[in-house]
PDB file of N, CA and C in Angstrom:
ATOM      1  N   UNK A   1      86.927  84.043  95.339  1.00  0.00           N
ATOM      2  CA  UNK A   1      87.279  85.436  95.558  1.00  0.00           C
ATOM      3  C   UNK A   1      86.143  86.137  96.315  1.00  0.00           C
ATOM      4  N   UNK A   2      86.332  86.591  97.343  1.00  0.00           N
ATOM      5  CA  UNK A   2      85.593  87.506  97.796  1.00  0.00           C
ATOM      6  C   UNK A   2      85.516  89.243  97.983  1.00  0.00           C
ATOM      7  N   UNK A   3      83.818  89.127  97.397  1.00  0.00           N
ATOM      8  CA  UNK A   3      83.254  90.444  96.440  1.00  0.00           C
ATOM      9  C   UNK A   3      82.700  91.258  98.504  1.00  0.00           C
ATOM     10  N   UNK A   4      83.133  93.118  97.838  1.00  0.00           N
ATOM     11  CA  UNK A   4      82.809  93.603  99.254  1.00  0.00           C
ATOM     12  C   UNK A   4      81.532  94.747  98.524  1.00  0.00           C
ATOM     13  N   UNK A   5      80.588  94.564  98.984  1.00  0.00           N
ATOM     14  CA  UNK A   5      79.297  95.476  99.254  1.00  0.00           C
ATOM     15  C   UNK A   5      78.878  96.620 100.239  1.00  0.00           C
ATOM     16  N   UNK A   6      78.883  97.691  99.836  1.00  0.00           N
ATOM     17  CA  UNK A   6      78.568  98.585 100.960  1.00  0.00           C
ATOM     18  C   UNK A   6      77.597  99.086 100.679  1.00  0.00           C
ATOM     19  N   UNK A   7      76.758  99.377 102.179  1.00  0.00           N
ATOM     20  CA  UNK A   7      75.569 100.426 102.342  1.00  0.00           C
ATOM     21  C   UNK A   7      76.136 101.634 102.828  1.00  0.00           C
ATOM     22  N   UNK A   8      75.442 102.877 102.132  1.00  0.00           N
ATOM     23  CA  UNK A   8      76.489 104.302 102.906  1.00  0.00           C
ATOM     24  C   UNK A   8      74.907 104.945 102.725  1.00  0.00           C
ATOM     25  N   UNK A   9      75.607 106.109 103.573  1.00  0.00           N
ATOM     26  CA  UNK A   9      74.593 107.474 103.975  1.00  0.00           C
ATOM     27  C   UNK A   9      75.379 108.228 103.698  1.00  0.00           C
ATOM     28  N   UNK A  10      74.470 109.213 102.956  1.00  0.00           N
ATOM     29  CA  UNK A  10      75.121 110.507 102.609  1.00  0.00           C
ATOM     30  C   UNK A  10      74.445 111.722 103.190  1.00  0.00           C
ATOM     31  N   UNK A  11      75.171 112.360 103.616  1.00  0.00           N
ATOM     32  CA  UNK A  11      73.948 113.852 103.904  1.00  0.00           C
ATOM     33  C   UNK A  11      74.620 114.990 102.853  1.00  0.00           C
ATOM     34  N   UNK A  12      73.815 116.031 103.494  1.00  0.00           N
ATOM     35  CA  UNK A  12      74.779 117.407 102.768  1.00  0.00           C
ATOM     36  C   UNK A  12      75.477 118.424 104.077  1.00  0.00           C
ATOM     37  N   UNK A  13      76.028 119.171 103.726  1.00  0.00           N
ATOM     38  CA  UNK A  13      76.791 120.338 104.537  1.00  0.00           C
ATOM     39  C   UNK A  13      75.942 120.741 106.135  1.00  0.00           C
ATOM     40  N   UNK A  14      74.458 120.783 105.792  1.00  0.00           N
ATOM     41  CA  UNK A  14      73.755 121.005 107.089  1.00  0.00           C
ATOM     42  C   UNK A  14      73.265 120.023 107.487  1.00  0.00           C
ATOM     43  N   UNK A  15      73.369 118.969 107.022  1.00  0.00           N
ATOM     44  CA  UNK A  15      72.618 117.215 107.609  1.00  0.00           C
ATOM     45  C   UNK A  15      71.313 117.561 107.883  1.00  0.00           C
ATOM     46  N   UNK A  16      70.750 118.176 106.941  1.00  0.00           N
ATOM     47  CA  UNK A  16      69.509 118.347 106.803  1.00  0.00           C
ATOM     48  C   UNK A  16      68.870 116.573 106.200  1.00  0.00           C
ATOM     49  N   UNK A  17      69.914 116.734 105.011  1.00  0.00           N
ATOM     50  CA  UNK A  17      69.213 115.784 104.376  1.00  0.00           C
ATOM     51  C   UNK A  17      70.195 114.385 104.096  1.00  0.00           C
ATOM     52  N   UNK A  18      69.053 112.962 104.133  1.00  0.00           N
ATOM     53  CA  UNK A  18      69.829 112.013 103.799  1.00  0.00           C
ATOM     54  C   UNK A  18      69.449 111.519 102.709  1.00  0.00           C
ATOM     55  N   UNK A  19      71.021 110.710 102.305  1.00  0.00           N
ATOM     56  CA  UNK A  19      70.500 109.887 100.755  1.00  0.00           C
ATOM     57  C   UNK A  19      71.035 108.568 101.327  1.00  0.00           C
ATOM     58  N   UNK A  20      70.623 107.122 101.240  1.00  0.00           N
ATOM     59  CA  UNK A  20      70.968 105.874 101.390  1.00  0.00           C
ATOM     60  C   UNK A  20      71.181 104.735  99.857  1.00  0.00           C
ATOM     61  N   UNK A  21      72.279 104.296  99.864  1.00  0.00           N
ATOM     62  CA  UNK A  21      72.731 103.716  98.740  1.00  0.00           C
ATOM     63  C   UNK A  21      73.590 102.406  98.914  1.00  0.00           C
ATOM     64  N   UNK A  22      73.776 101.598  97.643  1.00  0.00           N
ATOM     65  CA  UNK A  22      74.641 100.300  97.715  1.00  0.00           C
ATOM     66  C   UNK A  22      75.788 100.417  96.843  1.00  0.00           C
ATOM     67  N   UNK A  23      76.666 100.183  97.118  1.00  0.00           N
ATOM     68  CA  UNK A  23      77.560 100.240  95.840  1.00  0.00           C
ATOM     69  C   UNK A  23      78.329  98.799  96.490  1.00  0.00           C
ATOM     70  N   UNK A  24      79.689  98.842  95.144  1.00  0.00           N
ATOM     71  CA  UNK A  24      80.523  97.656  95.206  1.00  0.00           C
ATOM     72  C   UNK A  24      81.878  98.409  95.866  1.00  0.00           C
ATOM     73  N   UNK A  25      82.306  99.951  95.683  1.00  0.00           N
ATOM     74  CA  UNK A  25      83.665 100.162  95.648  1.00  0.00           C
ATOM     75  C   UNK A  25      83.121 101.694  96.142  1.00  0.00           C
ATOM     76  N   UNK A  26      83.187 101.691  97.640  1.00  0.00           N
ATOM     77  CA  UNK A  26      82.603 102.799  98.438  1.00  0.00           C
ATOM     78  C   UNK A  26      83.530 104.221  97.602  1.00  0.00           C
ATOM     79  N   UNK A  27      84.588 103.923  98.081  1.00  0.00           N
ATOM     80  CA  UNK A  27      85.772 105.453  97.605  1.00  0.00           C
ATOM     81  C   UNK A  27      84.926 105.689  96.186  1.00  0.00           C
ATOM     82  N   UNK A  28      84.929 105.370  95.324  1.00  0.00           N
ATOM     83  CA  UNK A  28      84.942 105.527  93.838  1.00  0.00           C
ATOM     84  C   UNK A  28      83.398 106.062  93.763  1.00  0.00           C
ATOM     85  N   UNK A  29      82.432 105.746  94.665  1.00  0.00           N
ATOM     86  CA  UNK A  29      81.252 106.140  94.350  1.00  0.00           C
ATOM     87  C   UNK A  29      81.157 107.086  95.308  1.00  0.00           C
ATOM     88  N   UNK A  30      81.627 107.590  96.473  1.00  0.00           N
ATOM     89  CA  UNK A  30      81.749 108.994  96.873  1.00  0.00           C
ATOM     90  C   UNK A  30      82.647 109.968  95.855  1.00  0.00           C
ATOM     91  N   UNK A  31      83.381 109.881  94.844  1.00  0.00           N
ATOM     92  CA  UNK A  31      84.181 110.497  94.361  1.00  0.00           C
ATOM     93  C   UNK A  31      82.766 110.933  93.528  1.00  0.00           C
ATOM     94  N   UNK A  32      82.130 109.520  93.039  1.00  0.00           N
ATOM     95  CA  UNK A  32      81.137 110.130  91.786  1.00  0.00           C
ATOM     96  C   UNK A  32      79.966 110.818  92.541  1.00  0.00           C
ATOM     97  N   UNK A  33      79.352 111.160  93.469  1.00  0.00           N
ATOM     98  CA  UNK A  33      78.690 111.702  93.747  1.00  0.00           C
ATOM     99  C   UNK A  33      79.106 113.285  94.327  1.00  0.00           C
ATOM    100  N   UNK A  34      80.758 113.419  94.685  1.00  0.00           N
ATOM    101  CA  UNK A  34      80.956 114.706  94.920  1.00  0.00           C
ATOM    102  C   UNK A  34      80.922 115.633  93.142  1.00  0.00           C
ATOM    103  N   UNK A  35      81.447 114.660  92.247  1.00  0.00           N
ATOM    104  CA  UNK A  35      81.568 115.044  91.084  1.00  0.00           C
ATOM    105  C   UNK A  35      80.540 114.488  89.947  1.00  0.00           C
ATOM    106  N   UNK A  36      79.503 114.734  90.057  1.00  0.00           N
ATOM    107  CA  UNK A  36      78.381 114.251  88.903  1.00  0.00           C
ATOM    108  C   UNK A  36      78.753 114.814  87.706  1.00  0.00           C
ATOM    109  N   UNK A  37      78.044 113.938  86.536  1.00  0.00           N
ATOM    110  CA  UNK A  37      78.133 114.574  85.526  1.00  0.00           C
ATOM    111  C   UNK A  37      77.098 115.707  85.421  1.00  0.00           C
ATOM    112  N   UNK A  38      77.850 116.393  84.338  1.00  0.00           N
ATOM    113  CA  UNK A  38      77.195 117.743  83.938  1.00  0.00           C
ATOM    114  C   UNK A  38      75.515 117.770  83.935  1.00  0.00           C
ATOM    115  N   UNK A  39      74.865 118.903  84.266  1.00  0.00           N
ATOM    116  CA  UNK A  39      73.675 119.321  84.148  1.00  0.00           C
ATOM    117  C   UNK A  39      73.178 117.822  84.850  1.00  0.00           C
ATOM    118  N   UNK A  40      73.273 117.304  85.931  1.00  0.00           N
ATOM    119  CA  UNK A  40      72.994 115.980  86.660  1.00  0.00           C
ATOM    120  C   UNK A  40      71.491 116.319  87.456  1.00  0.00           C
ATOM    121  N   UNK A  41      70.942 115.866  86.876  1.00  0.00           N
ATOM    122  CA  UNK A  41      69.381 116.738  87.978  1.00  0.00           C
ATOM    123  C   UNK A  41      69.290 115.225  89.354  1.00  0.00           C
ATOM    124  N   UNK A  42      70.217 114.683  89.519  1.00  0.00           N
ATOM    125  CA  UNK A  42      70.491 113.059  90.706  1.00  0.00           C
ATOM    126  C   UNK A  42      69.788 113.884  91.826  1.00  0.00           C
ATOM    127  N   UNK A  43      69.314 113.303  92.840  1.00  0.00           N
ATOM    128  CA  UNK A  43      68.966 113.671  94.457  1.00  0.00           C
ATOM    129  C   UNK A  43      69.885 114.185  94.749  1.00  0.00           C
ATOM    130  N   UNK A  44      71.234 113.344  94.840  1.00  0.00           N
ATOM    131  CA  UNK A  44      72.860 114.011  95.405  1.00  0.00           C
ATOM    132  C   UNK A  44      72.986 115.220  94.835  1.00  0.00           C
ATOM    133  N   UNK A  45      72.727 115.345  93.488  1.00  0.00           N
ATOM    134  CA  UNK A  45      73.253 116.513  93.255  1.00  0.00           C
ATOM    135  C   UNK A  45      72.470 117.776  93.786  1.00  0.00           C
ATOM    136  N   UNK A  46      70.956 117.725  93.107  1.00  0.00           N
ATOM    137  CA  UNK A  46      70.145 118.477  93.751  1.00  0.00           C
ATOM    138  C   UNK A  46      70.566 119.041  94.798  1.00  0.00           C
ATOM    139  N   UNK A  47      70.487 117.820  96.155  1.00  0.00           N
ATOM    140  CA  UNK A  47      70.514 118.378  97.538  1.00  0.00           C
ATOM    141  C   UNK A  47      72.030 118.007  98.334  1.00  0.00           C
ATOM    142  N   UNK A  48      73.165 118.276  97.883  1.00  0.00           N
ATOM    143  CA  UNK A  48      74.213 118.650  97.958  1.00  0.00           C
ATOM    144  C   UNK A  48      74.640 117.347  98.536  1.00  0.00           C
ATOM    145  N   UNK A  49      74.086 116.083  98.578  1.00  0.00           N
ATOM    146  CA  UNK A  49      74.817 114.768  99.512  1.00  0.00           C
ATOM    147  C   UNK A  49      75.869 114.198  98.961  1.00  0.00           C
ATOM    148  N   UNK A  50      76.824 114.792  99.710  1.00  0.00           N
ATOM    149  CA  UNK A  50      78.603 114.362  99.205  1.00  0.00           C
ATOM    150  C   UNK A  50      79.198 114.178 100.655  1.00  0.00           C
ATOM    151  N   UNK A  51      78.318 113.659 102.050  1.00  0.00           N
ATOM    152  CA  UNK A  51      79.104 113.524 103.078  1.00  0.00           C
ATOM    153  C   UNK A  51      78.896 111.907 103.641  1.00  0.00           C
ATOM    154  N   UNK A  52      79.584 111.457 103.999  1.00  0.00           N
ATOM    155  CA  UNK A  52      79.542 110.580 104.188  1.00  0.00           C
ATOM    156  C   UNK A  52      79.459 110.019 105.794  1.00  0.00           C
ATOM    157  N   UNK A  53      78.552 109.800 106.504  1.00  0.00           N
ATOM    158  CA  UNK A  53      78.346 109.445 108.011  1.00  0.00           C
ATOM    159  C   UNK A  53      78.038 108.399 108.342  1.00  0.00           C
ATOM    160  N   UNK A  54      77.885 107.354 107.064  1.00  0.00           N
ATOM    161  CA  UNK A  54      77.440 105.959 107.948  1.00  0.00           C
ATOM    162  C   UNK A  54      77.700 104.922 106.829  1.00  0.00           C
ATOM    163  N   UNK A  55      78.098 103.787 107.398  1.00  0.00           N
ATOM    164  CA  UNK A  55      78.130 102.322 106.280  1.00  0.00           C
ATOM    165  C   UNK A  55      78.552 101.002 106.680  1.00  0.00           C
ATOM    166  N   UNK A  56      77.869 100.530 106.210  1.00  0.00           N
ATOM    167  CA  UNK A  56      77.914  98.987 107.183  1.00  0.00           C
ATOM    168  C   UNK A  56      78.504  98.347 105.434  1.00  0.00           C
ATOM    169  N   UNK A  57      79.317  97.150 105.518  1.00  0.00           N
ATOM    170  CA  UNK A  57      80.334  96.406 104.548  1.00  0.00           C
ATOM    171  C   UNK A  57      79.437  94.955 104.680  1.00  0.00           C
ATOM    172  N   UNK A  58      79.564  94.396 103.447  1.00  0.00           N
ATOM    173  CA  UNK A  58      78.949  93.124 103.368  1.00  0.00           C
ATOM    174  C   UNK A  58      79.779  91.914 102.515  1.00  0.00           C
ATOM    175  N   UNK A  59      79.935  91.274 102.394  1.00  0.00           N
ATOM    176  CA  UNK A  59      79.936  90.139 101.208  1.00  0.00           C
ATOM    177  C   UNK A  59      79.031  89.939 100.593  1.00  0.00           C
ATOM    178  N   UNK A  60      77.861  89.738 100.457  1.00  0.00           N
ATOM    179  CA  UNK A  60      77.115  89.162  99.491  1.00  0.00           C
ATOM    180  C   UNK A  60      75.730  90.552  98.946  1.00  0.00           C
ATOM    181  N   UNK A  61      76.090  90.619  97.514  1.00  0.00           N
ATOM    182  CA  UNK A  61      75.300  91.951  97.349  1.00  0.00           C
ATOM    183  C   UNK A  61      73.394  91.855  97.783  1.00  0.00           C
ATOM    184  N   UNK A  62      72.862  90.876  97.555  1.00  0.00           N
ATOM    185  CA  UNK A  62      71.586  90.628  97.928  1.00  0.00           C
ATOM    186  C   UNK A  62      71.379  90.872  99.432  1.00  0.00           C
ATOM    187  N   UNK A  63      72.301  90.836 100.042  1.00  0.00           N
ATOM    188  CA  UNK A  63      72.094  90.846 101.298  1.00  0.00           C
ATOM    189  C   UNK A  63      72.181  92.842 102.074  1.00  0.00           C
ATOM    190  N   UNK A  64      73.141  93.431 101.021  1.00  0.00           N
ATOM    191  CA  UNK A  64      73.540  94.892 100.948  1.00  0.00           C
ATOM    192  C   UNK A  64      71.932  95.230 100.764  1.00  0.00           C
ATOM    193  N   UNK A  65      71.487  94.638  99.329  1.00  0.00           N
ATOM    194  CA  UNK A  65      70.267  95.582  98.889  1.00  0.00           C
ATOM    195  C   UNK A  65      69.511  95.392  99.812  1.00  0.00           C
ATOM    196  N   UNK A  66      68.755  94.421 100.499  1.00  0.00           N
ATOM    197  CA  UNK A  66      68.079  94.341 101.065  1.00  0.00           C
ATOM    198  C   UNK A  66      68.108  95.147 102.396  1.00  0.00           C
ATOM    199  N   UNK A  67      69.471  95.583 102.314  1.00  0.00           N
ATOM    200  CA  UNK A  67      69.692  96.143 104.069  1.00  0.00           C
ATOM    201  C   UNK A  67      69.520  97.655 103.730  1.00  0.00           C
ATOM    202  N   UNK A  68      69.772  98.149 102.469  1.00  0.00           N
ATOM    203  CA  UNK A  68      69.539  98.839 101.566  1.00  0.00           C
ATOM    204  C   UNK A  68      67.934  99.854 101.274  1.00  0.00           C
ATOM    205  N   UNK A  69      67.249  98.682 101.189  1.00  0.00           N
ATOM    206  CA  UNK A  69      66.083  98.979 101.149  1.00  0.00           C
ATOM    207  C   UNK A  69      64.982  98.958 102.447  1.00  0.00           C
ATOM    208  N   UNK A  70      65.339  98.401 103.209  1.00  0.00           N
ATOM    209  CA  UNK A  70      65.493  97.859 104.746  1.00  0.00           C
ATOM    210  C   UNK A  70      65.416  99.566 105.393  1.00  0.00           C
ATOM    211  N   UNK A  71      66.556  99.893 105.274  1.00  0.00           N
ATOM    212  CA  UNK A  71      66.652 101.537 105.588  1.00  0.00           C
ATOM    213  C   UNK A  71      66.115 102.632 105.064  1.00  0.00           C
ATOM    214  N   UNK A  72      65.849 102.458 103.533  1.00  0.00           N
ATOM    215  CA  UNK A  72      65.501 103.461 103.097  1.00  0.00           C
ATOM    216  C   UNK A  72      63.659 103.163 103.312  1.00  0.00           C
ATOM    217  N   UNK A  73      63.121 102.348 103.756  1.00  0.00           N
ATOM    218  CA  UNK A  73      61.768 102.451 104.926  1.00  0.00           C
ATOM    219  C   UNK A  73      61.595 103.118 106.233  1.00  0.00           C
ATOM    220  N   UNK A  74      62.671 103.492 106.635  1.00  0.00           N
ATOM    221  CA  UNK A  74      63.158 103.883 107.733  1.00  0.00           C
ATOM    222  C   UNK A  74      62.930 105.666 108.343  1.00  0.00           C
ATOM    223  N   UNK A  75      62.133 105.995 109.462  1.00  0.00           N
ATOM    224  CA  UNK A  75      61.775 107.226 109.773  1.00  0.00           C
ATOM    225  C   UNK A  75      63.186 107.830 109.563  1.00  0.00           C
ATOM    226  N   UNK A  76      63.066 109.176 109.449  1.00  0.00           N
ATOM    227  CA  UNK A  76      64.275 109.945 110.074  1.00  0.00           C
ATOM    228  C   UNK A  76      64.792 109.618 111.668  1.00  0.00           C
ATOM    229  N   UNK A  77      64.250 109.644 112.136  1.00  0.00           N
ATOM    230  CA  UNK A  77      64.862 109.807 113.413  1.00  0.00           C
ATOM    231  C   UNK A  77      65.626 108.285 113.873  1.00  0.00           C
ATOM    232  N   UNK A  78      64.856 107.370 113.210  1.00  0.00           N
ATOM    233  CA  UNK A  78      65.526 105.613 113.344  1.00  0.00           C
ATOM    234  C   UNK A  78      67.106 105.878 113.006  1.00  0.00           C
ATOM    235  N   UNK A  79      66.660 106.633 111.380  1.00  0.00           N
ATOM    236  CA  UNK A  79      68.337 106.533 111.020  1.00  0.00           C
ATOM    237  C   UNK A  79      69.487 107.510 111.299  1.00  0.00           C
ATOM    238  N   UNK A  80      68.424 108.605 112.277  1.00  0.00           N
ATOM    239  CA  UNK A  80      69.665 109.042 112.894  1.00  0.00           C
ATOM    240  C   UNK A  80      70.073 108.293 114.118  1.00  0.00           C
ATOM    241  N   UNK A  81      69.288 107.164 114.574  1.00  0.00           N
ATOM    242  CA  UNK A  81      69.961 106.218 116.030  1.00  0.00           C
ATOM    243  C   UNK A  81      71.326 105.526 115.445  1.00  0.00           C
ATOM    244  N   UNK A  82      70.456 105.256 114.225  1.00  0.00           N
ATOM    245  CA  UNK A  82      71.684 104.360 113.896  1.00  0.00           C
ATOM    246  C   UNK A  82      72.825 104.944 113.202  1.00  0.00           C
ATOM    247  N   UNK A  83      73.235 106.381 112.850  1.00  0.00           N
ATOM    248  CA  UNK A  83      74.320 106.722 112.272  1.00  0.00           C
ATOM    249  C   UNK A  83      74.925 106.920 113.776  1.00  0.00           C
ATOM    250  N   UNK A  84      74.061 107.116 114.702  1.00  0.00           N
ATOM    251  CA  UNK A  84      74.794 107.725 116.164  1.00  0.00           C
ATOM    252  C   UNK A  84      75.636 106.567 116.590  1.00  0.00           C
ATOM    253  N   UNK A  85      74.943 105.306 116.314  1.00  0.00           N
ATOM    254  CA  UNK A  85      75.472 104.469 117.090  1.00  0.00           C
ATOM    255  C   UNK A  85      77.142 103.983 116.772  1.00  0.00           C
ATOM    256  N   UNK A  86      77.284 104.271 115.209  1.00  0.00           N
ATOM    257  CA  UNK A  86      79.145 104.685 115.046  1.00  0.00           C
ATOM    258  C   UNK A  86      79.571 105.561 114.893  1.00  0.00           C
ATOM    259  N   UNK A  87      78.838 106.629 114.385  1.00  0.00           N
ATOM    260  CA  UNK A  87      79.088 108.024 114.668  1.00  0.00           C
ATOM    261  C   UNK A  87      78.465 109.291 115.319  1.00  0.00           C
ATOM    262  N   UNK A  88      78.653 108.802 116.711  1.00  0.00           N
ATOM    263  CA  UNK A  88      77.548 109.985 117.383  1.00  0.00           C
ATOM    264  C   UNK A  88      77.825 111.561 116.656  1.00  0.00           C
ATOM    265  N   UNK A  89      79.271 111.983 116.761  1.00  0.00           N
ATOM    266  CA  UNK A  89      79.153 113.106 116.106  1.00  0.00           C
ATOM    267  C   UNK A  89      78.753 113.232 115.030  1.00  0.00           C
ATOM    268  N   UNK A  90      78.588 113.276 113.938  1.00  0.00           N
ATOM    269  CA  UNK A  90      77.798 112.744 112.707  1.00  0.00           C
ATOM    270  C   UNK A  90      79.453 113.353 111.813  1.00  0.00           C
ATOM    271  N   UNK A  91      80.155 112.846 111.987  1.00  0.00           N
ATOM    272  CA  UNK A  91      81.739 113.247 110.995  1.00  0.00           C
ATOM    273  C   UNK A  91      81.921 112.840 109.950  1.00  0.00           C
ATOM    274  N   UNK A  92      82.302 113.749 108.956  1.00  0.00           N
ATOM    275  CA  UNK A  92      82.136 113.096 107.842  1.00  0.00           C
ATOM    276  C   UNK A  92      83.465 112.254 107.933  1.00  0.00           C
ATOM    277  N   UNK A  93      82.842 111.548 107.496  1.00  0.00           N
ATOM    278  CA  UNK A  93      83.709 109.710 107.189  1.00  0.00           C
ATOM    279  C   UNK A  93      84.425 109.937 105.583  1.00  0.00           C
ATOM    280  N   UNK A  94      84.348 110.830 104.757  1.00  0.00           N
ATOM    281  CA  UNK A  94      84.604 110.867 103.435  1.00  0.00           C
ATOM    282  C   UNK A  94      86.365 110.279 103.077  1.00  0.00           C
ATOM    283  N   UNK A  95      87.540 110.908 104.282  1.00  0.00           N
ATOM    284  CA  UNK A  95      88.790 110.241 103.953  1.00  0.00           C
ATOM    285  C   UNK A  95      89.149 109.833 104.844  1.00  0.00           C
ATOM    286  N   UNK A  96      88.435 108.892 105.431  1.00  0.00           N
ATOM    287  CA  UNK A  96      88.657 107.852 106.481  1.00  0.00           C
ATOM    288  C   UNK A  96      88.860 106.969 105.571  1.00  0.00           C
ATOM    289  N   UNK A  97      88.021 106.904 104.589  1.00  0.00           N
ATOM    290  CA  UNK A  97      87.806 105.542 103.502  1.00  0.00           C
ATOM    291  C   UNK A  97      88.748 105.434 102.498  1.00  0.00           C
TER     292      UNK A  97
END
């Protein structure tokens, strides 16, 4: 059976700010980050990242984290080349998915 891994970017409303993450089941973990639990002091929640502009899909999760962590070394300006490069406009991707 094959297992699907995603890396996503999140910003907030002014794409000020990014958050980079791995999950197993992209939809379900944008749902949980538009909706945290109560009194949630998370980064997402804090700084409003519920948009979704970038994500590359994997099979094998070791290979996600690493790409994972890979990015989150990454200047600002690197990872805005690379959200440009599938989404120059920076659109939120949230119900595309």
């Amino acid at each position: 059976m094959t297992k699907n891994y995603y890396i996503y970017i999140l910003t907030n409303k002014a794409k000020t700010v990014l958050y980079i993450g791995v999950t197993n089941n992209l939809k379900r973990r944008i749902y949980e980050h538009q909706n945290p639990k109560e009194n949630s002091t998370s980064f997402s929640s804090r700084y409003n990242t519920f948009y979704l502009v970038y994500y590359e899909h994997f099979f094998n999760i070791l290979k996600a984290i690493q790409r994972e962590k890979q990015l989150k070394r990454w200047s600002r300006i690197k990872k805005e080349k690379l959200i440009a490069t599938k989404n120059s406009e920076w659109n939120f991707l949230n119900d595309t998915i």
